[in-house]
C-alpha atoms as a PDB file:
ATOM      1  CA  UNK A   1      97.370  83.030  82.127  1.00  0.00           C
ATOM      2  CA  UNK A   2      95.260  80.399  83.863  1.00  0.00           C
ATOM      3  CA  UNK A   3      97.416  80.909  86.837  1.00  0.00           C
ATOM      4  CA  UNK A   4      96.617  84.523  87.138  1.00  0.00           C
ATOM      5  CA  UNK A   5      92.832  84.219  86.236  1.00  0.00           C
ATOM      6  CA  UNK A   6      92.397  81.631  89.213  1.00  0.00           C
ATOM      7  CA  UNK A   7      93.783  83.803  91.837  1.00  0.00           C
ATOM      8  CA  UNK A   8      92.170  86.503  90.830  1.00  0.00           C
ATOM      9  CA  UNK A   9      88.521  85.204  91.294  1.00  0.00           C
ATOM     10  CA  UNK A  10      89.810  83.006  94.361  1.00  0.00           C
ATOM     11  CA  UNK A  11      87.895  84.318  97.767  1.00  0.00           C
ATOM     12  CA  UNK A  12      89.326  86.661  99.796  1.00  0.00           C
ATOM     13  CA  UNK A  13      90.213  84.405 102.309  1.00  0.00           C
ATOM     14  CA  UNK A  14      92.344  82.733 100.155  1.00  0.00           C
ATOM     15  CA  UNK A  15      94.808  85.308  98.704  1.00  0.00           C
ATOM     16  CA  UNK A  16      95.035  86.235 102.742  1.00  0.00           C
ATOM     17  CA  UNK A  17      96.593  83.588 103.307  1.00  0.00           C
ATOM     18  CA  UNK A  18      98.629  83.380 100.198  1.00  0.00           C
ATOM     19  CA  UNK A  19      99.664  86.701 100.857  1.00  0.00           C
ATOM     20  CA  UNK A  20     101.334  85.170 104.848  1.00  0.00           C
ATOM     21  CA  UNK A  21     104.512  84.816 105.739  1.00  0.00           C
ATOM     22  CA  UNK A  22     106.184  81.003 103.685  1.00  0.00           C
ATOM     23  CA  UNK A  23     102.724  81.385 100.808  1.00  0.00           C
ATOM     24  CA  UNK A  24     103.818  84.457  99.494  1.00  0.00           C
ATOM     25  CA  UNK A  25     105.697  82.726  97.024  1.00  0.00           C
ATOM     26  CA  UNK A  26     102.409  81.979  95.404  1.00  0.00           C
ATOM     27  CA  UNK A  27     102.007  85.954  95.032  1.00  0.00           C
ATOM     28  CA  UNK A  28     105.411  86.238  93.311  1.00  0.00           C
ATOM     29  CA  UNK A  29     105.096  83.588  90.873  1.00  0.00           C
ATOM     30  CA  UNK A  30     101.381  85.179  90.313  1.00  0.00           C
ATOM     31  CA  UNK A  31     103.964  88.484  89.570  1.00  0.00           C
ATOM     32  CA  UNK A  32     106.300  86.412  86.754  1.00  0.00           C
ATOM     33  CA  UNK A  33     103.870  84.848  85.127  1.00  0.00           C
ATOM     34  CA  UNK A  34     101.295  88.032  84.522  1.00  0.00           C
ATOM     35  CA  UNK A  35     104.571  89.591  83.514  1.00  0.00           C
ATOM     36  CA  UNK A  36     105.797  87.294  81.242  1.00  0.00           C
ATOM     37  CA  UNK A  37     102.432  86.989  79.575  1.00  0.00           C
ATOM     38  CA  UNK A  38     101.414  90.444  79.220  1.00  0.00           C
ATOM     39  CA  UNK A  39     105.003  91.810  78.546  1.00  0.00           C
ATOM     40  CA  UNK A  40     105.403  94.118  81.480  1.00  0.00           C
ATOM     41  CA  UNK A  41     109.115  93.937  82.425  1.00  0.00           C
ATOM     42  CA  UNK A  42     108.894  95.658  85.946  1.00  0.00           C
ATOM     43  CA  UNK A  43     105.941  93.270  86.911  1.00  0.00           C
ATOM     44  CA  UNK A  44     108.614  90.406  86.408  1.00  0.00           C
ATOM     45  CA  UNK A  45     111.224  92.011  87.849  1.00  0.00           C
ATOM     46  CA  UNK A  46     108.781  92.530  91.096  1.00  0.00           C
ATOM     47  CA  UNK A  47     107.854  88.903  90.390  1.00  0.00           C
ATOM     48  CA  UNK A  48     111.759  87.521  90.838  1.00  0.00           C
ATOM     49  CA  UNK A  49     112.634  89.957  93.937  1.00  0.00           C
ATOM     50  CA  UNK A  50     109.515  89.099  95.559  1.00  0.00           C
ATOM     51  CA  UNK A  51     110.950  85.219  95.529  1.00  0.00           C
ATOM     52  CA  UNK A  52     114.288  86.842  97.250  1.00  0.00           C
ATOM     53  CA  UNK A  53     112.855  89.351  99.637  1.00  0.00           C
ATOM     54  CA  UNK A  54     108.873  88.136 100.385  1.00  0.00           C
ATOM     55  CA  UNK A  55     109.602  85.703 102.968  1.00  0.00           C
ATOM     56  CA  UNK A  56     111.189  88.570 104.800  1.00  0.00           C
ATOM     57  CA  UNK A  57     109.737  92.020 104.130  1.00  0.00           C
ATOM     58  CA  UNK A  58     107.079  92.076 101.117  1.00  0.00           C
ATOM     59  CA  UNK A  59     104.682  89.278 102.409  1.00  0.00           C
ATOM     60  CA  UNK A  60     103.619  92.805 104.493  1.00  0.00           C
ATOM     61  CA  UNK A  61     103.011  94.843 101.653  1.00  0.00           C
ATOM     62  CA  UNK A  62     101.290  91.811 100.195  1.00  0.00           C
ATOM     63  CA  UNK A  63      99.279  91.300 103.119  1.00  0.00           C
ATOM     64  CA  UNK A  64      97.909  94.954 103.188  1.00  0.00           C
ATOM     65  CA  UNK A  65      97.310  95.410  99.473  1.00  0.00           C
ATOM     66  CA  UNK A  66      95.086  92.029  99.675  1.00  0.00           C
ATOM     67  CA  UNK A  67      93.096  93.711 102.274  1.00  0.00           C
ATOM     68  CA  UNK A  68      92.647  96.836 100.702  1.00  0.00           C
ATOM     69  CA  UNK A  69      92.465  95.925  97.010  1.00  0.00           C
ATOM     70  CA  UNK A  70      91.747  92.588  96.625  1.00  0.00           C
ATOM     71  CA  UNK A  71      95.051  91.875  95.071  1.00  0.00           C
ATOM     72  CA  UNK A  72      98.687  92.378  95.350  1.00  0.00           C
ATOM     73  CA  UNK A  73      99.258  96.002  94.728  1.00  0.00           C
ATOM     74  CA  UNK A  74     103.298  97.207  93.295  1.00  0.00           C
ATOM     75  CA  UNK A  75     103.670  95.789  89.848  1.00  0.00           C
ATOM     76  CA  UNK A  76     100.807  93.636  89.556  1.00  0.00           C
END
């Protein structure tokens, strides 16, 4: 739970550029592990398709919900 803690007191700056294209893995693992630790089944299984699909599509949803919300939005 460490894991999730850090990132979510980390700057803004840095969870924008977690949240680009090749770091959005970061986001995804962010996704498992809250998951797994808090017991929330589709915020793992957002977690493990975010590993298959983020480098392609969902760094974009990433992206925006980081800018809006100050944190990965769907799940999380």
């Amino acid at each position: 739970m460490g894991f999730v803690k850090w990132l979510d007191k980390s700057p803004l700056w840095v969870k924008i550029i977690f949240a680009l294209p090749g770091f959005d893995i970061i986001w995804a693992i962010y996704r498992i592990v809250k998951g797994a630790s808090t017991g929330k089944l589709p915020t793992l299984v957002a977690g493990i398709l975010w590993i298959l699909l983020g480098w392609a599509i969902l760094w974009v949803v990433d992206l925006v919900s980081v800018i809006l919300y100050k944190k990965p939005k769907l799940f999380a």
